[in-house]
Each structure stands twice: as structure tokens, then as C-alpha cells.
Protein backbone atom coordinates (compact mmCIF):
# COMPACT_ATOMS: atom_id res chain seq x y z
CA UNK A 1 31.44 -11.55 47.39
CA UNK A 2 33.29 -8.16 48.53
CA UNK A 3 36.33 -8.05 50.00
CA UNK A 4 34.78 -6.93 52.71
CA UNK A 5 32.08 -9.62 53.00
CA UNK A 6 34.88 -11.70 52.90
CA UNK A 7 36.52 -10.58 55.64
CA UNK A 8 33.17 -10.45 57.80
CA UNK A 9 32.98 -14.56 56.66
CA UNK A 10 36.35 -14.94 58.40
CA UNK A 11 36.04 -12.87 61.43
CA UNK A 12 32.23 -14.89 62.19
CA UNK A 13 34.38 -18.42 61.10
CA UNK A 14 37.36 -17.55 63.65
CA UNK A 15 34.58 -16.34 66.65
CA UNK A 16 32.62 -19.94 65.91
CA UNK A 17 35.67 -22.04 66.30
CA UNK A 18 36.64 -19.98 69.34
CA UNK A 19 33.06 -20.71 70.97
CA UNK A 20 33.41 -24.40 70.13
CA UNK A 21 36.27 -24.78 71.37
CA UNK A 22 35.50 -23.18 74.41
CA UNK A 23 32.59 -25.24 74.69
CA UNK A 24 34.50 -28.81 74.29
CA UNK A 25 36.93 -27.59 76.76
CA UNK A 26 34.03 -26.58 79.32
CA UNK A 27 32.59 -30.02 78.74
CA UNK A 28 35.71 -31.85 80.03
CA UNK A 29 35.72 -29.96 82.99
CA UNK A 30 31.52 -30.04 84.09
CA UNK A 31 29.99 -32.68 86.73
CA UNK A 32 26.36 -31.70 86.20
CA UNK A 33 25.38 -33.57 83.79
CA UNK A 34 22.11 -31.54 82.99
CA UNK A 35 24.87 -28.54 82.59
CA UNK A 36 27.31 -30.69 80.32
CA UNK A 37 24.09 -32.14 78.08
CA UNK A 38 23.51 -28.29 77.55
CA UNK A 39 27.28 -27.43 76.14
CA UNK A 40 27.20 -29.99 74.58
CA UNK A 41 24.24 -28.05 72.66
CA UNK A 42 25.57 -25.67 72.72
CA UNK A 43 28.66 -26.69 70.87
CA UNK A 44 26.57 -27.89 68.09
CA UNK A 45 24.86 -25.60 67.47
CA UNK A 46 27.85 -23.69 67.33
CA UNK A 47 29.35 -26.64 65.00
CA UNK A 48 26.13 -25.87 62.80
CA UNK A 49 26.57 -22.09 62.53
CA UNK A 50 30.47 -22.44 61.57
CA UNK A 51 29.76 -24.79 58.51
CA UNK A 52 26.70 -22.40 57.27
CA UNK A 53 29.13 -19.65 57.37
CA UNK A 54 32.03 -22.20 55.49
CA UNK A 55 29.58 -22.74 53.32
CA UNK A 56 29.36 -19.62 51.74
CA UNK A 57 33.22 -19.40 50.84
């Protein structure tokens, strides 16, 4: 892997934690629970992108 390819792996690892972590901290603060199931998805799948991506270091 490039040193730049590298770098791209970080930047996409850092902007997947971000969006789960905004995510959990949405969830906390959501009364629909039709909205919260769907964050909640959201968050996974956001989970699931972030170890495909820490997979490949």
C-alpha cells in the first residue's frame, strides 16, 4: 500500500468513527422510535464500513 493509500485508509477510518459517533449520540437524544431504530442502522452500518476499511491496514 502507498503512502498515499495509506493516508486515504486513515482519513475514511477517522470520517467513520466521526459518523458513529454522531449517530450513538443522536440515538440518546431521539423519541421516535421508528427514527431511533433507523440510527441505529445507520450506526451499523457505519460500524460495518469502519472495520472493512481497518481491515485493510
Amino acid at each position: 500500500m502507498t503512502s498515499k493509500e495509506l493516508l486515504y485508509v486513515e482519513d475514511a477510518l477517522g470520517h467513520e468513527k466521526y459518523f458513529r459517533t454522531q449517530c450513538c449520540e443522536t440515538v440518546s437524544k431521539l423519541r421516535d422510535e421508528r427514527l431511533k431504530s433507523f440510527v441505529q442502522e445507520l450506526e451499523q452500518s457505519h460500524s460495518a464500513i469502519f472495520q472493512s476499511f481497518y481491515g485493510l491496514l
